[in-house]
Protein backbone atom coordinates (compact mmCIF):
# COMPACT_ATOMS: atom_id res chain seq x y z
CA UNK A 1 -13.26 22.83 -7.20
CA UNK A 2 -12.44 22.20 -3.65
CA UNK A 3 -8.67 22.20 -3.46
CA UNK A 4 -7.02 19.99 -0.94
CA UNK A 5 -5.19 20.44 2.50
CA UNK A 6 -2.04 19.84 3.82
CA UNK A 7 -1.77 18.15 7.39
CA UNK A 8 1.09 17.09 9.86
CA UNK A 9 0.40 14.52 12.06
CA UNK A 10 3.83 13.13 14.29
CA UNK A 11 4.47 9.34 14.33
CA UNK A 12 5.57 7.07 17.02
CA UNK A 13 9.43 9.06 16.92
CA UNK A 14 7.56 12.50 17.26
CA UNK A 15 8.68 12.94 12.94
CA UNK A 16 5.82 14.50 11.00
CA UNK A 17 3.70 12.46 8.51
CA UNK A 18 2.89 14.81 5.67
CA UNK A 19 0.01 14.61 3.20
CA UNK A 20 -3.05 16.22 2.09
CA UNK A 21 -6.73 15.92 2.59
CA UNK A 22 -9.78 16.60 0.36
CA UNK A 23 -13.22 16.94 2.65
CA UNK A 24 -16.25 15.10 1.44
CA UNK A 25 -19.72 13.46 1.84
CA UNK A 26 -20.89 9.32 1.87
CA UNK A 27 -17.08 7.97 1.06
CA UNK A 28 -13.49 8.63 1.69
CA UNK A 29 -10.93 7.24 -0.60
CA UNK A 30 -7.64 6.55 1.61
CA UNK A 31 -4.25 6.25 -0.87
CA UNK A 32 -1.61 4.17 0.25
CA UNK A 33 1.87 4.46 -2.28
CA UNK A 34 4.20 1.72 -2.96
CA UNK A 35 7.54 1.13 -1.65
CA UNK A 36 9.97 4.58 -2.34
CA UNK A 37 6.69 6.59 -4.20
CA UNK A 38 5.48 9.81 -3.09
CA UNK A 39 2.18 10.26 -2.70
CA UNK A 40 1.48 12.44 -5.24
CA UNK A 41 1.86 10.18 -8.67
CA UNK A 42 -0.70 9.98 -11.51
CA UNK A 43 -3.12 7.45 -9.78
CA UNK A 44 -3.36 9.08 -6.69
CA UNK A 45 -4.19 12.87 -8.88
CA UNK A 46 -6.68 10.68 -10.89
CA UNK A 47 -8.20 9.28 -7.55
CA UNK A 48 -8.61 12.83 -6.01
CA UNK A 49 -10.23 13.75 -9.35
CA UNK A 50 -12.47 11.17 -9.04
CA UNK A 51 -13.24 12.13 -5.48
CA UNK A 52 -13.64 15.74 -6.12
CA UNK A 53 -16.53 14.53 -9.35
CA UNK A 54 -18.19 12.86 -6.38
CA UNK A 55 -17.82 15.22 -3.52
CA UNK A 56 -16.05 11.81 -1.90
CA UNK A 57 -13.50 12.58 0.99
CA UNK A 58 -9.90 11.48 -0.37
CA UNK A 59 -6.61 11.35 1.74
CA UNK A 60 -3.14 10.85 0.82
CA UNK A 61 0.30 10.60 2.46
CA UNK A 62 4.39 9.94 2.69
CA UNK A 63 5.49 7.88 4.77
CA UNK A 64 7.83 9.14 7.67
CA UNK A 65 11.65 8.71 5.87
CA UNK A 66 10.13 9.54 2.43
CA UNK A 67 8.73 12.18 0.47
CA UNK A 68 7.59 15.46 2.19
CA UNK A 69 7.35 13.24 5.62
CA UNK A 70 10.27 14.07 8.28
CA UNK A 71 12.73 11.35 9.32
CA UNK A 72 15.39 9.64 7.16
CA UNK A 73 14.92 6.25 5.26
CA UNK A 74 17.23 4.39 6.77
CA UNK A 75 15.50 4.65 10.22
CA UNK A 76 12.50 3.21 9.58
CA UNK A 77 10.71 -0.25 8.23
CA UNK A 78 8.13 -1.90 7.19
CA UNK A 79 6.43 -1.97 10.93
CA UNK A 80 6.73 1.85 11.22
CA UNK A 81 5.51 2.44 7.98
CA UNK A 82 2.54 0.45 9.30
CA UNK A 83 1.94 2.62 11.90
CA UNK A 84 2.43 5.12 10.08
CA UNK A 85 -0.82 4.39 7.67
CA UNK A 86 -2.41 3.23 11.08
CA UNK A 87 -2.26 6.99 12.22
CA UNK A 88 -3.51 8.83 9.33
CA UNK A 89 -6.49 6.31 9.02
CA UNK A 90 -7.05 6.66 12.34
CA UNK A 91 -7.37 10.56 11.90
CA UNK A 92 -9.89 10.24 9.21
CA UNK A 93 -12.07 7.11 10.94
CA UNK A 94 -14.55 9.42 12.29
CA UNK A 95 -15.46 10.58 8.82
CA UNK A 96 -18.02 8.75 5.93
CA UNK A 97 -16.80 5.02 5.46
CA UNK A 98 -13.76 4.30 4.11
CA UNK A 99 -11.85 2.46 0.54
CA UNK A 100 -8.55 2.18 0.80
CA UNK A 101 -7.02 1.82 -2.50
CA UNK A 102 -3.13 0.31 -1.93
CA UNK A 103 -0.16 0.14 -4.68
CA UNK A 104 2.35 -2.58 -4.52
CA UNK A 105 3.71 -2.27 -0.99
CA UNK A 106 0.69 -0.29 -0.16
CA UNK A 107 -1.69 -2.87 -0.98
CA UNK A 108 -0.05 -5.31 1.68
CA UNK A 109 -0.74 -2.21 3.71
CA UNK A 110 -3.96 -1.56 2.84
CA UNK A 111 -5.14 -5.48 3.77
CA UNK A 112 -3.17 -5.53 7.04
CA UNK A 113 -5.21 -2.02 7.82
CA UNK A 114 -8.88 -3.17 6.51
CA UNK A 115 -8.41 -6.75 8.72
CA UNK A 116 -8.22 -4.03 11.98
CA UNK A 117 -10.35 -1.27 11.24
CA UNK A 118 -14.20 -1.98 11.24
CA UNK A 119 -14.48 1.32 9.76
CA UNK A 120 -12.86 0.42 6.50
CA UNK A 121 -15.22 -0.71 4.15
CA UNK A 122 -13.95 -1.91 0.66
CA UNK A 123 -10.23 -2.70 -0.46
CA UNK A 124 -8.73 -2.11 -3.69
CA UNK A 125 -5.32 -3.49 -3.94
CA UNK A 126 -3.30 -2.89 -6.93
CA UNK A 127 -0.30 -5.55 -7.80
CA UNK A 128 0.17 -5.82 -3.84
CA UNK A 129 3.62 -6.26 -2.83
CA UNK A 130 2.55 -9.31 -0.38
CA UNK A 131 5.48 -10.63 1.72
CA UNK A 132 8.12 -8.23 -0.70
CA UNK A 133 11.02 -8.25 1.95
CA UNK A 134 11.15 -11.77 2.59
CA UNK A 135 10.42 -12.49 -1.03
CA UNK A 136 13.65 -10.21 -1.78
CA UNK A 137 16.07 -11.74 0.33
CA UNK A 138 14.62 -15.18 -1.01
CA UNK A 139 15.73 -13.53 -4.86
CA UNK A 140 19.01 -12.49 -4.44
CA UNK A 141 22.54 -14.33 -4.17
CA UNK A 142 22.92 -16.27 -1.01
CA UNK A 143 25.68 -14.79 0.02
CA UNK A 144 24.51 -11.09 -0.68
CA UNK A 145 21.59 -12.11 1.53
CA UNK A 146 23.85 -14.18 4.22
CA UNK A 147 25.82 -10.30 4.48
CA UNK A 148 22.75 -8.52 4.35
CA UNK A 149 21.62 -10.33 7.21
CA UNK A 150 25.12 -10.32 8.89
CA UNK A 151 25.74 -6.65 8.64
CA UNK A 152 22.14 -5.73 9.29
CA UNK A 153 21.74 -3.70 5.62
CA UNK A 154 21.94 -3.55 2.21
CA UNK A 155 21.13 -1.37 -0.76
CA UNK A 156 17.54 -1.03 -2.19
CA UNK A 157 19.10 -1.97 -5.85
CA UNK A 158 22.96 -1.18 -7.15
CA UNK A 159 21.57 1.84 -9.57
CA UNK A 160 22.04 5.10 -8.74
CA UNK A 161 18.15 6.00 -7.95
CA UNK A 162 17.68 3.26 -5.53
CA UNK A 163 21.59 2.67 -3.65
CA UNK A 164 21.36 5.93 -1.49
CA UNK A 165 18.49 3.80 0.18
CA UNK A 166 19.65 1.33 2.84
CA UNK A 167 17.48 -1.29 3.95
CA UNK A 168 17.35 -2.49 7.14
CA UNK A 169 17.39 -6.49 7.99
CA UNK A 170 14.72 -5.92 9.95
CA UNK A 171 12.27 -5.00 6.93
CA UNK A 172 12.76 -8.83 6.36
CA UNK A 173 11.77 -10.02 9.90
CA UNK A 174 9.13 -7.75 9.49
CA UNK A 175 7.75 -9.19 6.70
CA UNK A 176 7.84 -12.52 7.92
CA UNK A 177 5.71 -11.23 11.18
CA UNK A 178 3.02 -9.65 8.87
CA UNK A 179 3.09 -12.61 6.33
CA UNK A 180 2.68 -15.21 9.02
CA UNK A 181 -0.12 -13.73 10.54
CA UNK A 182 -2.25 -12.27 7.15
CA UNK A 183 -5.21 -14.38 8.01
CA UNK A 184 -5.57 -14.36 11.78
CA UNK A 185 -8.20 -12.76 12.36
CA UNK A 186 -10.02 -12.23 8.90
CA UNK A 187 -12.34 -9.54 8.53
CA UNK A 188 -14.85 -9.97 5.79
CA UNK A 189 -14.37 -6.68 3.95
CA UNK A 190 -15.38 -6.66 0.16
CA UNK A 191 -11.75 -6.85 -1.95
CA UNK A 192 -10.72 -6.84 -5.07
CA UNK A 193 -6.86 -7.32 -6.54
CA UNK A 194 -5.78 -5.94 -9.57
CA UNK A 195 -2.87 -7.05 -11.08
CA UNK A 196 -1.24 -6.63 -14.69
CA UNK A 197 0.05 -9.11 -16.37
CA UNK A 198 2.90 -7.94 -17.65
CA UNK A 199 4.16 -6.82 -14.42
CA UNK A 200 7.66 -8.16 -14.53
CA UNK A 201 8.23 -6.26 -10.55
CA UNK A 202 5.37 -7.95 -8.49
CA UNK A 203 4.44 -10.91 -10.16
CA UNK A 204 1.00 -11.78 -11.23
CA UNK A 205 1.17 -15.01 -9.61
CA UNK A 206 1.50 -13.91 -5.83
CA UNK A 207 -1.86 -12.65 -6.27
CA UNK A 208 -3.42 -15.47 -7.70
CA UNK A 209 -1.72 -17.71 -4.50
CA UNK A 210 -2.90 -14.82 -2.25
CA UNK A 211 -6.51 -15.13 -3.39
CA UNK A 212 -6.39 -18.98 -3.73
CA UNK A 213 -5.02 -19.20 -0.35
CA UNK A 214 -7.27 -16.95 1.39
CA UNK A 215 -10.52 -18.75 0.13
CA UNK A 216 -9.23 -21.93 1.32
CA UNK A 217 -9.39 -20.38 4.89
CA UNK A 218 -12.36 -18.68 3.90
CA UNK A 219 -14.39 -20.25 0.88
CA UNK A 220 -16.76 -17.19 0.91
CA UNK A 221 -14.53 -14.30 1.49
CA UNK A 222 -15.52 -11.74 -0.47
CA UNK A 223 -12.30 -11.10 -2.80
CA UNK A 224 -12.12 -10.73 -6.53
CA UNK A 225 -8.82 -11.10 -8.63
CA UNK A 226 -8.50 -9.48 -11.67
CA UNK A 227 -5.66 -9.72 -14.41
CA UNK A 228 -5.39 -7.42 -16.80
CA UNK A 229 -3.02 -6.02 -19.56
CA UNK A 230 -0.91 -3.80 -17.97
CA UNK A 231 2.96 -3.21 -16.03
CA UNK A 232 3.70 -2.83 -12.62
CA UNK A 233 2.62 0.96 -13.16
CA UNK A 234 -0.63 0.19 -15.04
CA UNK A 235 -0.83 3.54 -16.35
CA UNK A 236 -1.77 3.60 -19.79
CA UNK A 237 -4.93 5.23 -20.18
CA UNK A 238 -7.33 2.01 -20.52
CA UNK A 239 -5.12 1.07 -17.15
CA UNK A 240 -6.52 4.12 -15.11
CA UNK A 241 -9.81 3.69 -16.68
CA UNK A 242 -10.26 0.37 -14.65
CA UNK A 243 -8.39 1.21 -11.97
CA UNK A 244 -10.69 4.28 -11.29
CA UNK A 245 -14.02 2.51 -11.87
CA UNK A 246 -12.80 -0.39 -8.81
CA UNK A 247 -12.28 2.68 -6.84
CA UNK A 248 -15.70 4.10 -7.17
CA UNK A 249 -17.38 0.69 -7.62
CA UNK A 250 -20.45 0.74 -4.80
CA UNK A 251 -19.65 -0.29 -1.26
């Protein structure tokens, strides 16, 4: 099978964005991870399965700060992990047309991205992670989120996986900026949301206001919600069943 390779491209700071590349014919699959995954995880291997079956193109990356990608966490946010999907699409635009296929955070990504690129040609967006900053600093304690805002940071989450991770205020501001302007300038570019219901992380229901709200910008946008049984990981095998046949659905 044709194995896949490794590239380095730098971002904005000059820090190398690391992932890996499969070559192929008629589509490219683009993955973009949620927040704190590597790129590497069992629907991204099932995707570049998929894509290898089809002799598809299929890219994959870390985000600068995270995974095999240079920089350290703390120094980035949501913006530069913008540009840093921004960068690897644009290395891969001159190629067969493109599906990007977002998780959580990477599906607010992945519709920012397919609203710029003419080149992208299908979204798949799995329990996006629309607005997630602001909608975090909404959940917590007001006066956790009164210091966060004071002292410019605060933890990921108190456990022990996720405190070494300092977020930035600015990943809330951020998300504001993107939020606010998510249908500017629409792009109709076939999409469909897939969302588990039992996803206790990324509630079902932001997708549902998502989609409702689009369409009453845009009564014919062409967007599809789908809830299913399934977590925030929607891995169970049935789970990547579905997931996999969005991703190779026709253009």
């Amino acid at each position: 099978m044709n194995p896949s390779s490794r590239f380095e491209i730098p971002g904005t700071d000059s820090k190398l964005i690391v992932g890996d590349r499969l070559s192929g014919q008629n589509r490219q699959l683009l993955f973009i991870t949620g927040f704190l995954s590597k790129r590497w995880g069992n629907k991204s291997k099932a995707l570049a399965e998929l894509c290898r079956k089809q002799q598809w193109g299929f890219c994959c990356f870390d985000f600068r700060g995270n995974g095999d990608s240079e920089g350290l966490f703390a120094d980035y946010t949501l913006c530069d992990w913008l540009e840093d999907a921004k960068r690897v699409l644009q290395m891969i635009v001159d190629g067969p047309p493109v599906t990007i296929v977002g998780s959580s955070l990477g599906g607010w990504l992945a519709w920012i991205l397919g609203q710029e690129f003419p080149q992208v040609r299908k979204l798949v967006l799995l329990a996006p992670a629309f607005n997630m900053m602001a909608k975090r600093a909404q959940d917590i304690p007001a006066l956790r989120r009164e210091e966060w805002e004071r002292t410019g940071w605060m933890p990921w989450a108190d456990d022990a996986l996720h405190r070494d991770f300092p977020l930035s205020w600015k990943w809330v501001e951020d998300s504001h900026t993107f939020w606010d302007q998510r249908f500017d300038s629409l792009r109709p570019v076939p999409t469909t949301i897939l969302h588990g219901l039992q996803d206790g992380v990324i509630l079902p229901q932001g997708s549902w206001d998502f989609t409702d709200d689009l369409l009453k910008h845009d009564p014919h946008y062409p967007i599809e919600l789908l809830l299913k049984t399934g977590d925030h990981r929607f891995s169970t095998p049935s789970n990547l069943t579905t997931f996999l046949e969005l991703a190779a659905k026709d253009l």
